[in-house]
N, C-alpha and C. Protein backbone atom coordinates (compact mmCIF):
# COMPACT_ATOMS: atom_id res chain seq x y z
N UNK A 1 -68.31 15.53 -49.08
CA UNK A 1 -67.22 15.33 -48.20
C UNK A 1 -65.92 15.71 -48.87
N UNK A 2 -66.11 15.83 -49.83
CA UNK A 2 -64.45 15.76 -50.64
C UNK A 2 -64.61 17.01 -50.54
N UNK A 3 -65.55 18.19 -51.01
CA UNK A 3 -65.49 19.84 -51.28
C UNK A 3 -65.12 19.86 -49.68
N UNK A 4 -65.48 19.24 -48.90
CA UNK A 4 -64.84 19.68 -47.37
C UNK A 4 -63.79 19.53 -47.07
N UNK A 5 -63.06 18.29 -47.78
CA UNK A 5 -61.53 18.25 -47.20
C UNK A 5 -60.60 18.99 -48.09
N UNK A 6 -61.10 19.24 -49.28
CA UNK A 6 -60.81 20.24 -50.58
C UNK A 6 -60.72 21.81 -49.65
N UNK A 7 -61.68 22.21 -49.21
CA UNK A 7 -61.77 23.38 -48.50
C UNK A 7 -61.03 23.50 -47.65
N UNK A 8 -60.23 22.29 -46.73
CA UNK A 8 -59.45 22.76 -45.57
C UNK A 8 -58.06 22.50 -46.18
N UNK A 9 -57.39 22.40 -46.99
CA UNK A 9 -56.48 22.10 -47.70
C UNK A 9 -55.84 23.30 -48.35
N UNK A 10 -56.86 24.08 -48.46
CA UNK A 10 -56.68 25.03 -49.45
C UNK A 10 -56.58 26.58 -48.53
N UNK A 11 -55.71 27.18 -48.41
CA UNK A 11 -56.02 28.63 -47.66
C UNK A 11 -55.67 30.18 -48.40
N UNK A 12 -56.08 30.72 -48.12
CA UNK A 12 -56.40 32.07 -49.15
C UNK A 12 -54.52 32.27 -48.74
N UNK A 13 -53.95 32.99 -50.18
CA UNK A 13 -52.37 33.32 -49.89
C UNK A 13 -52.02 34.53 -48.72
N UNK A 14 -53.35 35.53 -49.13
CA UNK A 14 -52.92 36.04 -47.16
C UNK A 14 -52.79 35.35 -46.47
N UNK A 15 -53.53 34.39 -45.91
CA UNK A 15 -53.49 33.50 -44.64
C UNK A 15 -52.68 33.08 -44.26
N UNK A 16 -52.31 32.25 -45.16
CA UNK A 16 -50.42 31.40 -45.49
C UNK A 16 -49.19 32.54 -45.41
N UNK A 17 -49.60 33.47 -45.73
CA UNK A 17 -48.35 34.63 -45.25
C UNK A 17 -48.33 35.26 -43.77
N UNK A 18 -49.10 35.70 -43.30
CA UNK A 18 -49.86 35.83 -42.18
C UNK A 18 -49.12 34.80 -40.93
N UNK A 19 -49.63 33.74 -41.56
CA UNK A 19 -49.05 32.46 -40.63
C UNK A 19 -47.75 31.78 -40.51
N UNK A 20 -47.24 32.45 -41.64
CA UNK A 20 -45.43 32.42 -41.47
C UNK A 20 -44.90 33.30 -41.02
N UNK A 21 -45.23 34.83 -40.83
CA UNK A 21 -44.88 35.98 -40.11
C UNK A 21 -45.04 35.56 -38.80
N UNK A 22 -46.43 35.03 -38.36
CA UNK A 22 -46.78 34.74 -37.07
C UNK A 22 -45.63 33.70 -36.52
N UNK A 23 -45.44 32.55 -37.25
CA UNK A 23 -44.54 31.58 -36.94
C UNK A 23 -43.05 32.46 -36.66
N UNK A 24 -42.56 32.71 -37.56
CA UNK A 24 -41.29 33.48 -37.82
C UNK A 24 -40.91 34.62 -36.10
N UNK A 25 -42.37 35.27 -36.11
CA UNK A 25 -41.99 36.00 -34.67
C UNK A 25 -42.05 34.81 -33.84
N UNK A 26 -42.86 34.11 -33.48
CA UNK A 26 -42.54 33.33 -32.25
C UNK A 26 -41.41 32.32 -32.33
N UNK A 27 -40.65 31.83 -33.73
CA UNK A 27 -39.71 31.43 -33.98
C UNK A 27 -38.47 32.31 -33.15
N UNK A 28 -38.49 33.39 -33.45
CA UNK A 28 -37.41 34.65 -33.08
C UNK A 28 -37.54 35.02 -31.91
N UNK A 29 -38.57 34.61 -31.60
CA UNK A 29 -38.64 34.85 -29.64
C UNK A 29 -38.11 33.81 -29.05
N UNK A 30 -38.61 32.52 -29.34
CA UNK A 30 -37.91 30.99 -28.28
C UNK A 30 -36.36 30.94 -29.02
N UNK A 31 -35.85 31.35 -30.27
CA UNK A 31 -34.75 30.60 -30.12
C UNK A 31 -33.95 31.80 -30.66
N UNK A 32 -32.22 32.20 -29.62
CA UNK A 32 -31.74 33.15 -29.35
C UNK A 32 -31.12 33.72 -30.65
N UNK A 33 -30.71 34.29 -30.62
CA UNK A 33 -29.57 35.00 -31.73
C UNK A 33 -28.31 34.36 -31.64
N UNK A 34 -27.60 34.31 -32.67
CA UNK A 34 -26.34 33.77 -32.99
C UNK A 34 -25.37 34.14 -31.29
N UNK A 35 -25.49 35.38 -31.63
CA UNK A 35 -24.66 36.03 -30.40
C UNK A 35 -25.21 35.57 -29.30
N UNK A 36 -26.05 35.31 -28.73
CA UNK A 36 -26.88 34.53 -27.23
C UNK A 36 -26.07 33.19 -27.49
N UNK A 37 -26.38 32.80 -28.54
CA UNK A 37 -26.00 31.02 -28.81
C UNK A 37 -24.03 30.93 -28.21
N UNK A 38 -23.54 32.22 -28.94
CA UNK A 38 -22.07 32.34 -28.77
C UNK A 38 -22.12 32.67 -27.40
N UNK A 39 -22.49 33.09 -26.91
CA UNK A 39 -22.04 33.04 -25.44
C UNK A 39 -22.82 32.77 -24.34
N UNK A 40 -23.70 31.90 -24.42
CA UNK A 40 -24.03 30.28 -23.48
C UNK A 40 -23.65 29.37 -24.29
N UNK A 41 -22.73 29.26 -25.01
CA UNK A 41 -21.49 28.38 -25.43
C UNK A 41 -20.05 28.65 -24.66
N UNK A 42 -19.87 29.86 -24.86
CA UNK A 42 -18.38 30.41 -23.94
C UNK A 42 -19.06 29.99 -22.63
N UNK A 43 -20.27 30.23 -21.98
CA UNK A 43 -19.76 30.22 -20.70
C UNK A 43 -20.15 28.88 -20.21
N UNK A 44 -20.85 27.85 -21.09
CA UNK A 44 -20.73 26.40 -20.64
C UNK A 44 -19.43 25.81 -21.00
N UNK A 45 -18.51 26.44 -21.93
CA UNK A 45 -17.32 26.08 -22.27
C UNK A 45 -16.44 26.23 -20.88
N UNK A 46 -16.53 27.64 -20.24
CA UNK A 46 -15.56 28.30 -19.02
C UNK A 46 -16.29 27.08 -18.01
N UNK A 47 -17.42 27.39 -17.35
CA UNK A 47 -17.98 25.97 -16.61
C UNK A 47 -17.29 24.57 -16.11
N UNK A 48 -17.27 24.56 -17.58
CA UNK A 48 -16.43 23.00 -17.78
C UNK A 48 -14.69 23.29 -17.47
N UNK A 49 -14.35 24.21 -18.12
CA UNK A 49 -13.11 24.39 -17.75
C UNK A 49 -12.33 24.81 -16.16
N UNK A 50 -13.63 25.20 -15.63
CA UNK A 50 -13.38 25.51 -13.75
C UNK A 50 -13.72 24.24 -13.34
N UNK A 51 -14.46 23.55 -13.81
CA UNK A 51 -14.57 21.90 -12.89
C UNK A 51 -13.99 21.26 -13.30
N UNK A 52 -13.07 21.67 -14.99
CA UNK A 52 -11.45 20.57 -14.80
C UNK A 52 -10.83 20.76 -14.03
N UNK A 53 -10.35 22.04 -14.01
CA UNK A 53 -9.32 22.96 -13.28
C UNK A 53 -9.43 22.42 -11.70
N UNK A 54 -10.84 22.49 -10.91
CA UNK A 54 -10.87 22.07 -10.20
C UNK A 54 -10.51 20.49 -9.73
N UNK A 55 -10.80 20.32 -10.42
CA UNK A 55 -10.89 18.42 -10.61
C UNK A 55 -9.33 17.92 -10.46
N UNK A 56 -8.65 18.56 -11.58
CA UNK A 56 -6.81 18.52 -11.48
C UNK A 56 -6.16 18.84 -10.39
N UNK A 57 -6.69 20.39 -9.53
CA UNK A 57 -5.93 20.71 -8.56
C UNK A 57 -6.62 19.65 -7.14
N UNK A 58 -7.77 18.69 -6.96
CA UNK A 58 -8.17 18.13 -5.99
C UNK A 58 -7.26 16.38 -6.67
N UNK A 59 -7.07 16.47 -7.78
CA UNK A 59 -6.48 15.29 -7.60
C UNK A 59 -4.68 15.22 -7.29
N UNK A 60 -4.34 16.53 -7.77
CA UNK A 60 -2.73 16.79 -7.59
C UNK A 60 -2.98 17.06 -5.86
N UNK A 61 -3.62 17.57 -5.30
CA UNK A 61 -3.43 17.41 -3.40
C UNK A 61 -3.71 15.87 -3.10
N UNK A 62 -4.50 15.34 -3.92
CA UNK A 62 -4.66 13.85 -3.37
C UNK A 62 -3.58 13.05 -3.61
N UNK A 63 -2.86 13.45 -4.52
CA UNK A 63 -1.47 12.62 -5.00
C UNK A 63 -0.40 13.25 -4.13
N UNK A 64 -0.35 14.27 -3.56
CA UNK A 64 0.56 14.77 -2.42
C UNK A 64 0.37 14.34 -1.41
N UNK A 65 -0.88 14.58 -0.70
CA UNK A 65 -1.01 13.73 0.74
C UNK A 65 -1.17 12.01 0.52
N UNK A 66 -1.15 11.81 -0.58
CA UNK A 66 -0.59 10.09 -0.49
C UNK A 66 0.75 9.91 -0.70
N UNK A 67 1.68 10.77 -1.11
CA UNK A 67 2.75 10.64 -1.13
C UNK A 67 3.71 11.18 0.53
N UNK A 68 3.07 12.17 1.44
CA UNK A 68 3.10 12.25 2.59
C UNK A 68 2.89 11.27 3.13
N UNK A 69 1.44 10.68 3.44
CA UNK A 69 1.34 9.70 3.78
C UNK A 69 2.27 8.26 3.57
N UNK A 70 2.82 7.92 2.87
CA UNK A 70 3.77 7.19 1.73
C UNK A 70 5.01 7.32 3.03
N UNK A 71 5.39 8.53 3.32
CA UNK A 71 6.80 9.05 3.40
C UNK A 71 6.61 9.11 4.93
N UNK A 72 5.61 9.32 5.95
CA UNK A 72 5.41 9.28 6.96
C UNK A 72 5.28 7.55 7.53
N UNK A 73 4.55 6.71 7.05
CA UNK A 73 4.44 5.57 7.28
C UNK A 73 5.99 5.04 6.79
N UNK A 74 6.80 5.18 5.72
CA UNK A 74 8.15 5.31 5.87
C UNK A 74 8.64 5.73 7.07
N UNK A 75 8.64 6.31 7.10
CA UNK A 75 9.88 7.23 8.78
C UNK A 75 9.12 6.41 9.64
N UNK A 76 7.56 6.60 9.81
CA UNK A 76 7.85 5.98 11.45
C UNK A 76 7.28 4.68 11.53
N UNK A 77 7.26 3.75 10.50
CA UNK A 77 6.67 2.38 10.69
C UNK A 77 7.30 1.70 11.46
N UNK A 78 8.45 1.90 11.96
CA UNK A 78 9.09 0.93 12.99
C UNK A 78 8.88 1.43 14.21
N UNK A 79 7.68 2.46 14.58
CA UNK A 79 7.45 3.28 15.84
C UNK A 79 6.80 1.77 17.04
N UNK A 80 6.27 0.94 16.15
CA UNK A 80 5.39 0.06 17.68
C UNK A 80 6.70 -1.11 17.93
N UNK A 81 7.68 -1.31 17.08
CA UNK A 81 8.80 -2.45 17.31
C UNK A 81 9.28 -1.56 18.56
N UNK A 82 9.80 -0.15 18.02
CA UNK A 82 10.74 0.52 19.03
C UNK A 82 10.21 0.94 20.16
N UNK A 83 8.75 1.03 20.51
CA UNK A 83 8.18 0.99 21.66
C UNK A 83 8.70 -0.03 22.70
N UNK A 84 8.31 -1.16 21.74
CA UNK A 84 8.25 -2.85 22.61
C UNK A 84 9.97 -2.74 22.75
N UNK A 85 10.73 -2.59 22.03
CA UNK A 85 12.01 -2.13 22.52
C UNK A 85 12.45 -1.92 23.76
N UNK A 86 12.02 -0.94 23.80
CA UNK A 86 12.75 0.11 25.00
C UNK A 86 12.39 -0.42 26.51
N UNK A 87 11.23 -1.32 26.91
CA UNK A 87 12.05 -2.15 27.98
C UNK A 87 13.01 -3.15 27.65
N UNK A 88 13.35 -4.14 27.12
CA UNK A 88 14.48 -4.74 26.99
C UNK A 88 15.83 -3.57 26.81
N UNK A 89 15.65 -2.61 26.49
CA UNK A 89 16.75 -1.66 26.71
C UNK A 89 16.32 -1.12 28.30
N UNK A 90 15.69 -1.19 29.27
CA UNK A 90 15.87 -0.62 30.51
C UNK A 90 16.19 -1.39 31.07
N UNK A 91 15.69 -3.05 31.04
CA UNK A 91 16.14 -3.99 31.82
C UNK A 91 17.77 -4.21 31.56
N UNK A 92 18.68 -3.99 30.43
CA UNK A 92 19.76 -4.14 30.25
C UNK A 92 20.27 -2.74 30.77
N UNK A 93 19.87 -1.78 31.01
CA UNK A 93 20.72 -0.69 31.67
C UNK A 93 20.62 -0.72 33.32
N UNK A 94 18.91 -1.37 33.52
CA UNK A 94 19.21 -1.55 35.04
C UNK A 94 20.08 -2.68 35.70
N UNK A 95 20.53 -3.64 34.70
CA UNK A 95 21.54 -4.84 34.98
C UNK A 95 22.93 -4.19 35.20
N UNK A 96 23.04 -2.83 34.16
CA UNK A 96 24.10 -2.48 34.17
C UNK A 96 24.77 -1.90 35.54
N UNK A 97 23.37 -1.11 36.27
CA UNK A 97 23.60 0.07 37.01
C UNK A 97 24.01 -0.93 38.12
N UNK A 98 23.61 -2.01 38.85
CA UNK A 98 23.77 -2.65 39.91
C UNK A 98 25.18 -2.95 40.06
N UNK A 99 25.59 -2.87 41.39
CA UNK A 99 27.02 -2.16 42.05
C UNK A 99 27.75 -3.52 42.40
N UNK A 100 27.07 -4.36 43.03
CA UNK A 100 27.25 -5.84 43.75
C UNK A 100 26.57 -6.61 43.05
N UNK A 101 26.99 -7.40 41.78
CA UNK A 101 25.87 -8.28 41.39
C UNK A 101 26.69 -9.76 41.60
N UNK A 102 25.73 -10.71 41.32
CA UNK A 102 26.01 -12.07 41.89
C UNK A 102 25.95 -12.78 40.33
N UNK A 103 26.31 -13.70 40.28
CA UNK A 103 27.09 -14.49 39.24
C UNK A 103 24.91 -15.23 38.46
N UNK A 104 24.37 -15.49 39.67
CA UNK A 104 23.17 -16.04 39.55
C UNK A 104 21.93 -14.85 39.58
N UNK A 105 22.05 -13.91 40.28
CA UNK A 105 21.42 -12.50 39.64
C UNK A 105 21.25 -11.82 38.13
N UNK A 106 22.72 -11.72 37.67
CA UNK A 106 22.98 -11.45 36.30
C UNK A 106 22.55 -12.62 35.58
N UNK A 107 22.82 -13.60 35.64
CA UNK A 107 22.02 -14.95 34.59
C UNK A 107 20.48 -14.52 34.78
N UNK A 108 20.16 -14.82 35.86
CA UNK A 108 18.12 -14.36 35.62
C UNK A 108 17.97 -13.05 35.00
N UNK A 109 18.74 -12.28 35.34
CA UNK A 109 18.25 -10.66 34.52
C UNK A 109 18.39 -11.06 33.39
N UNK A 110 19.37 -11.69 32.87
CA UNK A 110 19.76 -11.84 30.86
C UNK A 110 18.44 -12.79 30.88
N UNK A 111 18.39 -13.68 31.34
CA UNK A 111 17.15 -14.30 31.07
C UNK A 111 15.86 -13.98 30.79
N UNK A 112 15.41 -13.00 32.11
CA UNK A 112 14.35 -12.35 32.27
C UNK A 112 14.18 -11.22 30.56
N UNK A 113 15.61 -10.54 30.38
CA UNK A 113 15.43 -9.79 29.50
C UNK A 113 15.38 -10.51 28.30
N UNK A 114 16.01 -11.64 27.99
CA UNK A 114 16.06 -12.40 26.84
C UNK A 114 14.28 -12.57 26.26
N UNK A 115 13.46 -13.10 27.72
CA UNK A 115 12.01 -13.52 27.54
C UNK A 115 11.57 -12.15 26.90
N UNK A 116 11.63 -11.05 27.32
CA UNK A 116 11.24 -9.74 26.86
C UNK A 116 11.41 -9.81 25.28
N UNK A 117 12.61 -9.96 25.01
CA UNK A 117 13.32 -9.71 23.82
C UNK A 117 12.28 -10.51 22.56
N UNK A 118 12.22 -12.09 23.34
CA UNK A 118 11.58 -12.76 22.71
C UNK A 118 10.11 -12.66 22.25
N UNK A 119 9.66 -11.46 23.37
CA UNK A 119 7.99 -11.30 23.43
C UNK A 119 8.03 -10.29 22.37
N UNK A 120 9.03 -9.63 22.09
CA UNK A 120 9.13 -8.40 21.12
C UNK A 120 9.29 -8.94 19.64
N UNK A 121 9.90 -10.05 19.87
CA UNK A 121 10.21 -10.96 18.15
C UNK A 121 8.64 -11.28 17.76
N UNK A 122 8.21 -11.90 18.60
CA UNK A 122 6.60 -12.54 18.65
C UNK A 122 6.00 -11.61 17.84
N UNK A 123 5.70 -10.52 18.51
CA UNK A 123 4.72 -9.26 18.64
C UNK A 123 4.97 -8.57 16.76
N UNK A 124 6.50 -8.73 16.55
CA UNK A 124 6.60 -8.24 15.22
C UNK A 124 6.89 -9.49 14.45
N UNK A 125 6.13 -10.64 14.55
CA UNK A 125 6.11 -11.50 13.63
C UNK A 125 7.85 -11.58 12.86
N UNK A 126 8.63 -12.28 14.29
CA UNK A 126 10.46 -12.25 13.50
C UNK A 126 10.12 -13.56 13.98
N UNK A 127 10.78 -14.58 13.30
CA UNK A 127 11.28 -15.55 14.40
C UNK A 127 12.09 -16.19 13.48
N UNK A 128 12.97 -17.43 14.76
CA UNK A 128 14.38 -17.62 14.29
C UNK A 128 14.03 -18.99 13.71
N UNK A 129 15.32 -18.72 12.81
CA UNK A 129 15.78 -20.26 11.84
C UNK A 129 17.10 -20.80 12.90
N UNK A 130 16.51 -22.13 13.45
CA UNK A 130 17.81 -22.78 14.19
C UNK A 130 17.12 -24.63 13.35
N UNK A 131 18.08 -24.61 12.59
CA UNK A 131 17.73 -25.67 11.59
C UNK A 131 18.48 -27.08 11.83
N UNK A 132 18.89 -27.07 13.06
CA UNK A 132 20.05 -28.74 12.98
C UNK A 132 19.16 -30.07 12.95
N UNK A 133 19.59 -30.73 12.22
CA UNK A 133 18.96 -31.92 11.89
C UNK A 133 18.27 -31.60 10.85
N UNK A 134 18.13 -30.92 10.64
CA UNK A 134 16.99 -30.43 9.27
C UNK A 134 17.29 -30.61 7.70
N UNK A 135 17.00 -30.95 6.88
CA UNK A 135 17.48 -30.43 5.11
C UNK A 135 18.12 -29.62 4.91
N UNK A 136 19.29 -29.32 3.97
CA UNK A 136 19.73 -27.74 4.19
C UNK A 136 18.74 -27.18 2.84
N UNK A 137 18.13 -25.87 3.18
CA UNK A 137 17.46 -25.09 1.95
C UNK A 137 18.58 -23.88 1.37
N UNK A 138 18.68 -23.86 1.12
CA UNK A 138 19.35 -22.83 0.45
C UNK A 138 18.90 -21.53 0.12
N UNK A 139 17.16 -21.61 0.60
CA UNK A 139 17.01 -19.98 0.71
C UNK A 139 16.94 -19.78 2.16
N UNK A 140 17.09 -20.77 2.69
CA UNK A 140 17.32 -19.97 4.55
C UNK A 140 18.49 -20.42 5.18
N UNK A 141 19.05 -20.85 4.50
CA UNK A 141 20.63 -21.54 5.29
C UNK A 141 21.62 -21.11 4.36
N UNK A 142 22.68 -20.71 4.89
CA UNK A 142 23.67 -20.46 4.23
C UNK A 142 24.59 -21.20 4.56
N UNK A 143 25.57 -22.40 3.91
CA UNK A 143 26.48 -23.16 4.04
C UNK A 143 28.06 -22.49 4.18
N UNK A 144 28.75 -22.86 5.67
CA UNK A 144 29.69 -22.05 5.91
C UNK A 144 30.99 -23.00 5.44
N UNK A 145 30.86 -24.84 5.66
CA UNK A 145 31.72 -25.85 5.21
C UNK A 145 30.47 -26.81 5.26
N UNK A 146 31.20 -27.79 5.35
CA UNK A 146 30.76 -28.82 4.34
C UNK A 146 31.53 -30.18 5.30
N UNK A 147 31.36 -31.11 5.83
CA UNK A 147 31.86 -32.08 6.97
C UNK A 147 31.43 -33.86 6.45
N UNK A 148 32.15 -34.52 6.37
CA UNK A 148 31.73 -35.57 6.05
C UNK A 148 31.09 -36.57 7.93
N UNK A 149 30.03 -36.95 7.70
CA UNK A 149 29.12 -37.58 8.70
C UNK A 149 28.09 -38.33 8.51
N UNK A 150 28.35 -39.54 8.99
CA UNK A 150 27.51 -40.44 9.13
C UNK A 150 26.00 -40.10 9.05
N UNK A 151 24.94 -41.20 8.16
CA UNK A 151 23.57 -40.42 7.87
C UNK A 151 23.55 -39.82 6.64
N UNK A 152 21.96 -39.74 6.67
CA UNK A 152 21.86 -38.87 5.41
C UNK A 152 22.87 -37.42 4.94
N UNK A 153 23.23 -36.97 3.55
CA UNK A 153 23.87 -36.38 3.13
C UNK A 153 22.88 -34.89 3.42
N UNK A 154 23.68 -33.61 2.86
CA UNK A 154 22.89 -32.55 3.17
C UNK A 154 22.08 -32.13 4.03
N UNK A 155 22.67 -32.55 5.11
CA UNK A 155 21.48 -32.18 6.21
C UNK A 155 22.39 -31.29 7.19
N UNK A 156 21.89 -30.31 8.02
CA UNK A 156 22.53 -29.19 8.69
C UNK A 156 23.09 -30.07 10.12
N UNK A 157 24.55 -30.10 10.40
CA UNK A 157 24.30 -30.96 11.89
C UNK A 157 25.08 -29.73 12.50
N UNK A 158 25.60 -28.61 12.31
CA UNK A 158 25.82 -27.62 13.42
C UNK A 158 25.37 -26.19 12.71
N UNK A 159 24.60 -25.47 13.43
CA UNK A 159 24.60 -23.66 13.21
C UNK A 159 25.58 -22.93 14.27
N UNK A 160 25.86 -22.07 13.71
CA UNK A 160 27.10 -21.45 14.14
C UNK A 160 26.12 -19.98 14.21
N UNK A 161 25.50 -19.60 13.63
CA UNK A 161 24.49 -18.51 13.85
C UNK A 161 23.05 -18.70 13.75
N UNK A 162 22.55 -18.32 14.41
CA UNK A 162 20.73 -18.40 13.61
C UNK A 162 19.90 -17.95 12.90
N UNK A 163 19.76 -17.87 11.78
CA UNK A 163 19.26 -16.62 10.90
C UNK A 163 17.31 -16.47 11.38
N UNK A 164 16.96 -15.56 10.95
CA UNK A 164 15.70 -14.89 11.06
C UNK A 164 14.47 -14.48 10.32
N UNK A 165 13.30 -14.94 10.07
CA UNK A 165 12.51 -14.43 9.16
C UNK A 165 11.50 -13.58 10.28
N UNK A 166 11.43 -12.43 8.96
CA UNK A 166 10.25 -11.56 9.27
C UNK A 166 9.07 -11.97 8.51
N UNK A 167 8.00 -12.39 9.08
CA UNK A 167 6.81 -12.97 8.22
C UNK A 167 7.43 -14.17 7.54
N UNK A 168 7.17 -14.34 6.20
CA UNK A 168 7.89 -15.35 5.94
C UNK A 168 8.73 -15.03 4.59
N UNK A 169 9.51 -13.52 5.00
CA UNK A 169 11.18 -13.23 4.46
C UNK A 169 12.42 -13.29 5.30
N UNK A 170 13.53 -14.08 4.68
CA UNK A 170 14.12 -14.43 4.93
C UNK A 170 15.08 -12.51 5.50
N UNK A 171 15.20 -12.67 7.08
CA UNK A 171 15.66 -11.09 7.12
C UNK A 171 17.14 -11.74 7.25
N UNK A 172 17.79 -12.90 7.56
CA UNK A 172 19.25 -13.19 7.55
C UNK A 172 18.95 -14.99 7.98
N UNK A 173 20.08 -15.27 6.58
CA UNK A 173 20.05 -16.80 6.72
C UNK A 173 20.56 -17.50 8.05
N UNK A 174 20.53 -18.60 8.36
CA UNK A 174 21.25 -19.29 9.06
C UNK A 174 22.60 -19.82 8.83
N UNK A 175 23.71 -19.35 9.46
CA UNK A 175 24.98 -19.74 9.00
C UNK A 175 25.09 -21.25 9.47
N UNK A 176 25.38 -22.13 8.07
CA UNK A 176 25.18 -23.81 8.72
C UNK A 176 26.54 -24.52 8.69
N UNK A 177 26.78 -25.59 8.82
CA UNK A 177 27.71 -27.00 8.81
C UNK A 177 26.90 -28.00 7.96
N UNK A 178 27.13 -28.21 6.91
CA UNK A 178 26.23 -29.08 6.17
C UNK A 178 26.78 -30.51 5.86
N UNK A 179 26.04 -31.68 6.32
CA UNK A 179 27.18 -33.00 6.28
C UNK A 179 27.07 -33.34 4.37
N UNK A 180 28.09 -34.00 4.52
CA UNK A 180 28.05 -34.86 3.40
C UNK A 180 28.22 -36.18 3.57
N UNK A 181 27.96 -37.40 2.67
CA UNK A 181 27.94 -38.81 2.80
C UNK A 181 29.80 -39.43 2.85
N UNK A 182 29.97 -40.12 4.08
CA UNK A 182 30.82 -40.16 4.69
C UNK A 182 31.20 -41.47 3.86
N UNK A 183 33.01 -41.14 3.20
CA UNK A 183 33.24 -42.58 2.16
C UNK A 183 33.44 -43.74 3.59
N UNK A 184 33.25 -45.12 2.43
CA UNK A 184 33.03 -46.16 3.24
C UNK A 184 34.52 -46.92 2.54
């Protein structure tokens, strides 16, 4: 057994030359030449460089039409207020146009249009600060004087204007009368 594994161990020096030539050509067939290697390198290099290229110019249009977009929702975001608008502007021009009006006609039209007006505050989430009797806050009231009156101190007992929040920002304070504790 040993002269047998002795025997396959061992190969005549033709053989062994033979079999590195053999190797060597099929070596030189599967794997390319320097120059093959250099350029399926350049052109997986270019590859990559057209699907940056690409990649940059699809994200610079995506950063433009969001900045359109941006600039359009700017300009016309106040398009559904000014819709709801424009009857309370017809009802006040058709008040206007009437030739003979009556003292109790014109009160229901301001009325009628006032309700409009009001359905339009609703609709865009405005509504008013009318604060009397209330605490004065100081981020929704703005103190115009100052009155000495019976009762608790700091509390609003006349508005002289009504201020307004949109959602819940203050779009204009309430101009107040704020009491103070009345000496005894």
């Amino acid at each position: 057994m040993a002269d047998q594994e002795h025997s396959y161990t061992q190969t005549a020096p033709d053989q062994g030359a033979a079999a590195a030539d053999a190797g060597a050509a099929v070596n030189a067939e599967t794997t390319p030449s320097l120059e093959q290697q250099l350029r399926q390198a350049e052109q997986k290099a270019q590859e990559h460089l057209d699907s940056w290229l690409r990649a940059k110019a699809e994200t610079e249009n995506l950063r433009k039409r969001a900045q359109a977009d941006i600039a359009s929702a700017h300009k016309y975001g106040v398009e559904s207020l000014a819709e709801a608008l424009l009857p309370v502007r017809d009802s006040l021009e058709a008040a206007l146009a009437i030739e003979n009006v009556t003292l109790e006609g014109l009160k229901s039209g301001v009325e009628l249009t006032l309700r409009q007006l009001n359905a339009v505050f609703e609709k865009a989430s405005l509504r008013e600060i009318n604060p009397v009797n209330e605490k004065f806050d100081p981020h929704k009231h703005q103190a115009m004087s100052v009155v000495p009156h019976p009762g608790e101190p700091n509390q609003v007992v006349n508005v002289m204007q009504k201020g307004y929040l949109l959602h819940e920002r203050v779009l204009r304070p309430a101009l107040v009368t704020v009491s103070t504790a009345k000496d005894a």
